[in-house]
Protein backbone atom coordinates (compact mmCIF):
# COMPACT_ATOMS: atom_id res chain seq x y z
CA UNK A 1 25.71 75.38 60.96
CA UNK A 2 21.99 75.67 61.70
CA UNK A 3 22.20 71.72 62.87
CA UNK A 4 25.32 72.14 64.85
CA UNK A 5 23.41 74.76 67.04
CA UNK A 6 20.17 72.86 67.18
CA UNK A 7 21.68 69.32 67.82
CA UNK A 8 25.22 68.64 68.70
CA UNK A 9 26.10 71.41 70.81
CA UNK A 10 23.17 70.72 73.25
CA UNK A 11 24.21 67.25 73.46
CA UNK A 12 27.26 67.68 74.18
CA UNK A 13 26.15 70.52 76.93
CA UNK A 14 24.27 67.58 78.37
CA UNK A 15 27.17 64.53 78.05
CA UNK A 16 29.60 66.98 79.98
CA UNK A 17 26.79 68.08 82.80
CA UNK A 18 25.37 64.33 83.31
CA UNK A 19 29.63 63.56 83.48
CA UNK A 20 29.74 66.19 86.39
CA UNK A 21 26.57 65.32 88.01
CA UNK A 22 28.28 61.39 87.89
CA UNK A 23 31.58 62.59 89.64
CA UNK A 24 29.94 64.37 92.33
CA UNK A 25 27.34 61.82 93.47
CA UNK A 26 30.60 59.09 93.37
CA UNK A 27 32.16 61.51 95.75
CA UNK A 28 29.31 61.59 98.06
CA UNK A 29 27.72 58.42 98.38
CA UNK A 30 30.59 56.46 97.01
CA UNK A 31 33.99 57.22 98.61
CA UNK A 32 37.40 55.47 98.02
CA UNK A 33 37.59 51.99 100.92
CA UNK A 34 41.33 52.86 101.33
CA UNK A 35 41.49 54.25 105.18
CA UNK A 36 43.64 56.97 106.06
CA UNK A 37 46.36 56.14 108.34
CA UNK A 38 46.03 56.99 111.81
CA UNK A 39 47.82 59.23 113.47
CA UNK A 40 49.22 58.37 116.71
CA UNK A 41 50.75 60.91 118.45
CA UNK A 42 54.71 59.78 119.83
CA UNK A 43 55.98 63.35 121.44
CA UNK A 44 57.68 62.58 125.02
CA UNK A 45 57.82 65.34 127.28
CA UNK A 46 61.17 64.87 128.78
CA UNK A 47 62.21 67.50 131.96
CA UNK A 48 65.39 69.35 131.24
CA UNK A 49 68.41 68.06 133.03
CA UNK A 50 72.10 68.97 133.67
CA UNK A 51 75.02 66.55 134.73
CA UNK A 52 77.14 67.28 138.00
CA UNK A 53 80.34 69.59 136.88
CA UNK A 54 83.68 69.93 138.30
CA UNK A 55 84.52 73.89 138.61
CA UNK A 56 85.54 77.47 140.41
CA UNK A 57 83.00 79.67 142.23
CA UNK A 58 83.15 82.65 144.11
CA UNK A 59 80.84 84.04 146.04
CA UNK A 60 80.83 87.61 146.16
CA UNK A 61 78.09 90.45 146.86
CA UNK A 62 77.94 93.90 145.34
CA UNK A 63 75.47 96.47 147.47
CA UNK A 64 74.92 99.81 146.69
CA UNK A 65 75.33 102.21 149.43
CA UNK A 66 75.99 105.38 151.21
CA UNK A 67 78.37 107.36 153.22
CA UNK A 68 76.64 108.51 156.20
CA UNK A 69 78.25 110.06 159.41
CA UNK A 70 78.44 108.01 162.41
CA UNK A 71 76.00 108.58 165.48
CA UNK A 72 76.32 111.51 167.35
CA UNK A 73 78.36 111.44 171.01
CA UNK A 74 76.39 112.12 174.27
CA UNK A 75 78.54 114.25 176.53
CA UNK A 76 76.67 113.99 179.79
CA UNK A 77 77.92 115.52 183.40
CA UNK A 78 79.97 113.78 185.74
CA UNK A 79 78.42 115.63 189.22
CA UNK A 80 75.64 118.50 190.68
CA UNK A 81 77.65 121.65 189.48
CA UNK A 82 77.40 125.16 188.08
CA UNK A 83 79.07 126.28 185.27
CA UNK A 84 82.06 128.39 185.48
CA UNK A 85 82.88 128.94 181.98
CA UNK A 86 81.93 128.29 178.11
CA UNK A 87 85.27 127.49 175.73
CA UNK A 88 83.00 126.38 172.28
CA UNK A 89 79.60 126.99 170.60
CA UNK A 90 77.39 125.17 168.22
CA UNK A 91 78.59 124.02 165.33
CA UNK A 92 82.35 124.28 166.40
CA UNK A 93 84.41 121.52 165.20
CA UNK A 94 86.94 120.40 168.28
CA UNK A 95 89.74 117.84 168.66
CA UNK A 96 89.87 115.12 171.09
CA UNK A 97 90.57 116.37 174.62
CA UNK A 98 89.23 120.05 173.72
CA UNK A 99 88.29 121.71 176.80
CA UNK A 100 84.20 122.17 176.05
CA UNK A 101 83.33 123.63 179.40
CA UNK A 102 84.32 124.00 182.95
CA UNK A 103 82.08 123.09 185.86
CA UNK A 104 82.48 124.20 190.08
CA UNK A 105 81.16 121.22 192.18
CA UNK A 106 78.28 122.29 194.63
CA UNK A 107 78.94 120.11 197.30
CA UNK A 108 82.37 120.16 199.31
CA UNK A 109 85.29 120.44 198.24
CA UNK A 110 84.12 122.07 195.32
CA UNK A 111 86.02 121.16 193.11
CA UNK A 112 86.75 122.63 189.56
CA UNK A 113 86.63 120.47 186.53
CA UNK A 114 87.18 120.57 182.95
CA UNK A 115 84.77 118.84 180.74
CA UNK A 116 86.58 118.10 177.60
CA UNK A 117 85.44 116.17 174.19
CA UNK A 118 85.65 112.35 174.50
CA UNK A 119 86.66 112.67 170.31
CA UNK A 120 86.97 114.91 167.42
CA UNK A 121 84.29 116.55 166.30
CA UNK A 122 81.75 119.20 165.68
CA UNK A 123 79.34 120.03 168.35
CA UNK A 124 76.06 119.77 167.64
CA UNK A 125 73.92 120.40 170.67
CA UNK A 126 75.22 122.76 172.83
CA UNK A 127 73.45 125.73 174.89
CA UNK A 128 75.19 125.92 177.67
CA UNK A 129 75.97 129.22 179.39
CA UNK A 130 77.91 130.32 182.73
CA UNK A 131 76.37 130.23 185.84
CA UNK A 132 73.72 127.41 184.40
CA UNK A 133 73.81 124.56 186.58
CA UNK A 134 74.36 120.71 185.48
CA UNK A 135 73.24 117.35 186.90
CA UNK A 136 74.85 114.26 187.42
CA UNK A 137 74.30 111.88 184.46
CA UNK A 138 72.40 114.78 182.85
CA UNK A 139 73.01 115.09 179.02
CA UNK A 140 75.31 118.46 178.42
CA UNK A 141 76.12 118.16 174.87
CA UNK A 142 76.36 116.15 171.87
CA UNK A 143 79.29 115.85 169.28
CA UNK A 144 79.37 114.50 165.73
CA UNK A 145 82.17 112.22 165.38
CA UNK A 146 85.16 112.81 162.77
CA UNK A 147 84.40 109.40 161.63
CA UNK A 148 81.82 107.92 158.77
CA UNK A 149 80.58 105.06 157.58
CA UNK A 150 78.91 103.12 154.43
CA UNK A 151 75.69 101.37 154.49
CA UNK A 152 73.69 99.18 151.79
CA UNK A 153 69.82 97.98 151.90
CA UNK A 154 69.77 94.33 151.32
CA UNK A 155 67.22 91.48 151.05
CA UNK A 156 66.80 89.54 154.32
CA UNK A 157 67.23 86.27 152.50
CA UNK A 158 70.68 87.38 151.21
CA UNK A 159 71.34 87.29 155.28
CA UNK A 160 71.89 83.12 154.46
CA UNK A 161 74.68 84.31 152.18
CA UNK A 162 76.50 86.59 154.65
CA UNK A 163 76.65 83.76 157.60
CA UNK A 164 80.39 83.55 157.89
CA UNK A 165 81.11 86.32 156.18
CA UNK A 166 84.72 87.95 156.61
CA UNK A 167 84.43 91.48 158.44
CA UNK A 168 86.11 93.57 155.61
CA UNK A 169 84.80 94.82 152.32
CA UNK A 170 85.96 96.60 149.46
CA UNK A 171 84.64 100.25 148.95
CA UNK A 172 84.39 101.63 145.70
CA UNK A 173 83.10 105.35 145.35
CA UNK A 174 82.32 106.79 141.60
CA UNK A 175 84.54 109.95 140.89
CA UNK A 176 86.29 109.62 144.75
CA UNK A 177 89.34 107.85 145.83
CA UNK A 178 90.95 104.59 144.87
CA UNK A 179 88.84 101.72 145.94
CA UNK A 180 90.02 100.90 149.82
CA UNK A 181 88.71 98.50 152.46
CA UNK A 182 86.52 99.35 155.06
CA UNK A 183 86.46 97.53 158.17
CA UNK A 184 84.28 95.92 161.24
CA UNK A 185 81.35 95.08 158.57
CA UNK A 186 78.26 93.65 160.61
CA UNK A 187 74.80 93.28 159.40
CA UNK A 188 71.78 95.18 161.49
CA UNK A 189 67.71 95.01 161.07
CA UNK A 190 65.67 98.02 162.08
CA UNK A 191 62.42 97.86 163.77
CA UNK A 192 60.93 98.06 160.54
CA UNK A 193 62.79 94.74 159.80
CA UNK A 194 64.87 96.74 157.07
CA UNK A 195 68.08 94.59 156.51
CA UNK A 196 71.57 96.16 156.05
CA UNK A 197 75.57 96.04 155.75
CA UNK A 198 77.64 98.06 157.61
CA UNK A 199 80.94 98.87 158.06
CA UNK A 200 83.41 101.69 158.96
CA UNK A 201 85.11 103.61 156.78
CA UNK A 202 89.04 103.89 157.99
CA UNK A 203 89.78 107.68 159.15
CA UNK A 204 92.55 108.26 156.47
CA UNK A 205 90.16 108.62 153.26
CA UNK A 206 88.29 111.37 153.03
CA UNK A 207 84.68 110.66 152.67
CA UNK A 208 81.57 113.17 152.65
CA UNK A 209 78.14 112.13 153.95
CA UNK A 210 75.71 111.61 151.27
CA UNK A 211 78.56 109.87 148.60
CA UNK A 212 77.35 106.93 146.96
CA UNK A 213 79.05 103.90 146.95
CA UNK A 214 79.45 100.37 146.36
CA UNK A 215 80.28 97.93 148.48
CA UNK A 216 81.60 94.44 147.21
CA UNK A 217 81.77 91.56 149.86
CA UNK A 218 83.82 88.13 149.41
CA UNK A 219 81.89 86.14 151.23
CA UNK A 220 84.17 82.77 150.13
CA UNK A 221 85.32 80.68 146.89
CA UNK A 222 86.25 77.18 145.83
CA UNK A 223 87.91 75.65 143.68
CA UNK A 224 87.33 71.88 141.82
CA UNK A 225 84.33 72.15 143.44
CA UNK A 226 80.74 70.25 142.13
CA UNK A 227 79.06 72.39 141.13
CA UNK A 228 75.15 72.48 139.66
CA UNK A 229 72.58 75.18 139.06
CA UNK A 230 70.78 77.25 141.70
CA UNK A 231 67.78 76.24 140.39
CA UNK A 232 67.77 72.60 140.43
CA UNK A 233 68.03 72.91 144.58
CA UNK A 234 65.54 73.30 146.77
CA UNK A 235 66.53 75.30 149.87
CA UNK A 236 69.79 76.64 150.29
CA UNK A 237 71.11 77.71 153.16
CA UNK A 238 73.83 74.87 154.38
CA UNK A 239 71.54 72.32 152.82
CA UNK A 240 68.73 71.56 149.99
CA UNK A 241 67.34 68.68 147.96
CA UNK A 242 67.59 67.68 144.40
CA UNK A 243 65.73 65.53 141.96
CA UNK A 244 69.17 62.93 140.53
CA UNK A 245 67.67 61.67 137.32
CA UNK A 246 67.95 57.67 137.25
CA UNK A 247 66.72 55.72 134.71
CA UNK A 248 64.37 58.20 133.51
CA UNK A 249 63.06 58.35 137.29
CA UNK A 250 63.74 61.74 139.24
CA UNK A 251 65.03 60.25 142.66
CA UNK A 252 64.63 62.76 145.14
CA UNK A 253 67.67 63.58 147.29
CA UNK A 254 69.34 65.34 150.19
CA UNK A 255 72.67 67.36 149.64
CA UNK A 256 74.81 69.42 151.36
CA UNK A 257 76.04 73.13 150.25
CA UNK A 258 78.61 75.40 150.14
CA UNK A 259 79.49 78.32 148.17
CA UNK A 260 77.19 80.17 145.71
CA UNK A 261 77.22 82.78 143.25
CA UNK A 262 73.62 82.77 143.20
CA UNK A 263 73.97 81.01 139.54
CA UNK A 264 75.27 78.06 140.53
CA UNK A 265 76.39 76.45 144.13
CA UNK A 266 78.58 74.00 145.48
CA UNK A 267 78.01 70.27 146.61
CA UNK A 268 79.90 68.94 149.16
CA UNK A 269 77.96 66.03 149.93
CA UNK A 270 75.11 63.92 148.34
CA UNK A 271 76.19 64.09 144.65
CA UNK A 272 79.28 62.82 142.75
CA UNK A 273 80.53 64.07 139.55
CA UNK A 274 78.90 62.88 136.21
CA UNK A 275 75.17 62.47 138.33
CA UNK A 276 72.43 63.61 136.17
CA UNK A 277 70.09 66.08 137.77
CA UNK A 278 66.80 67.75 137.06
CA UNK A 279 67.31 70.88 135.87
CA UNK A 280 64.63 72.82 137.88
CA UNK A 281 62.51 71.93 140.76
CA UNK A 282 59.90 70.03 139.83
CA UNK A 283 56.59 72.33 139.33
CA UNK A 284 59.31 75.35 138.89
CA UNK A 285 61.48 76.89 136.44
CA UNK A 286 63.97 79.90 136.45
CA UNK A 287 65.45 82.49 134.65
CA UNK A 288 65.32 84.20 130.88
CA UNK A 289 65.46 81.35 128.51
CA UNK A 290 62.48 79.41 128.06
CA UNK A 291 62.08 75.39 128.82
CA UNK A 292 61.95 73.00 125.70
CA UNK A 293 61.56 69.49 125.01
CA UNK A 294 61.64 67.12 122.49
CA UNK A 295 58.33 66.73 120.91
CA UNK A 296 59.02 63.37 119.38
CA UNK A 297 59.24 64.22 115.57
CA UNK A 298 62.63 65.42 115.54
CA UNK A 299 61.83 68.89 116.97
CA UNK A 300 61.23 70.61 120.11
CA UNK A 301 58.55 72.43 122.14
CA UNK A 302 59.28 75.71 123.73
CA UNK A 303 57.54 76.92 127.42
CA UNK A 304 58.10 80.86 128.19
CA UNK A 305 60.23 81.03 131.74
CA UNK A 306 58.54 80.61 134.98
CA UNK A 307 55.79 78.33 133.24
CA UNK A 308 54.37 76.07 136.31
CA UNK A 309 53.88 72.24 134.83
């Protein structure tokens, strides 16, 4: 026992350290000659695109709105006279034709006139008393119409949209009367270059100022139409360029529109049906759902939407 201690066990202590110290000076001065293979990298990034499609669209706007009353009637005096007599107050509602006043010319032949309400109403400005004295032309009262209206806040660009729109629109008011059509719908920009739809509400539904609304507007349709994305156009309105995808090589070119649901839009000239197209506008992209391409090894790369290349 004594001479395995003293003798074999250190030399075998030293066999299996001078084997270790071997192995790791081959591995650093000595390595294998086999090369590694190279890598060479054989992703393609490829642009998204979408072939021309036969197909219906409709191009209809929805608006939230508001009943409001319309502007208030000027009732303004037809000579120099004095008042005679007072038939209404403030605040009275009247019917069309309502004697409001009556006036007594102060120049020969003095004549006596009654000045009646041009519509049905309630009077809203009104302090006249008898014995006051009126001037021609000047304002003598003012009368709320019995008639309201709906407008909706829109985006100027949606303006493009409404160009040759019809004049009617369907009215839809949560908790109120079946939906109905309102009529003579125009759009109107404040001095504050606010954009909005308007049109009348017909005097057989009962409305109250203040109701919210919405307001849906057909502004057209087609059908069998060629259709591609909204976001593979540039421009718009009437007309717009696309990238047509030939040969690998975007070909940039002019088309002409018609109908959109602001999703996709019609071609009626520039484009037949089967053309490949880009996608998106080159240096853009659109919408929710991110971009991918192929990365070359049987997978794909994703970009986040409204990534800039």
């Amino acid at each position: 026992m004594l001479v395995w201690r003293r003798w074999i066990f250190p030399i075998l202590m030293l066999v299996v350290c001078g084997a270790i110290a071997a192995a790791l000076v081959k591995l650093a001065f000595f390595p294998d000659e086999a090369q590694a293979a190279t890598v060479v990298p054989g992703g393609e990034v490829t642009a998204p695109t979408v072939a021309v499609e036969r197909g219906a669209v409709t191009d209809e706007l929805t608006i939230d709105g508001t009943v409001a009353r319309d502007d208030a009637i000027t009732v303004r005096s037809g000579v120099d006279a004095t008042i005679t007599s007072v038939a209404v107050g403030q605040g009275q509602a009247v019917t069309a034709g309502q004697v409001l006043f009556t006036v007594k010319a102060n120049e020969w032949p003095n004549t006596v006139t009654n000045i009646v309400a041009p519509e049905a109403g309630d009077v809203t400005s009104f302090e006249l008393v008898a014995g006051q004295s009126v001037s021609i032309g000047g304002e003598v009262a003012k009368i709320s119409p019995a008639r309201f209206h709906l407008m909706g806040t829109i985006e100027p660009v949606l303006l493009y949209r409404l160009v040759g729109a019809p004049t009617e629109a369907q009215v839809t008011i949560q908790g109120g009367p079946a939906p109905f059509t309102c009529t003579g719908l125009k759009v109107q920009v404040s001095e504050d270059g606010t954009t909005s739809v308007v049109c009348a509400v017909p005097g057989d539904q009962q409305v109250f100022a203040g109701l919210k609304a919405s307001l849906a507007v057909r502004v057209g349709s087609a059908d069998d139409a060629l259709l591609i994305p909204t976001t593979a156009v540039k421009g718009g309105a009437g007309t717009g360029v696309v990238w047509v995808d030939v040969d690998g090589t975007a070909e940039q070119r002019t088309v002409k529109l018609g109908v959109t649901d602001g999703t996709v839009v019609q071609v009626t000239e520039g484009l037949a049906e089967g053309d490949v197209v880009r996608q998106f506008v080159p240096g853009q992209t659109s919408g929710d759902e991110p971009v991918c391409y192929d990365d070359g090894a049987g997978g794909q790369y994703c970009e986040p939407a409204g990534m800039s290349w």
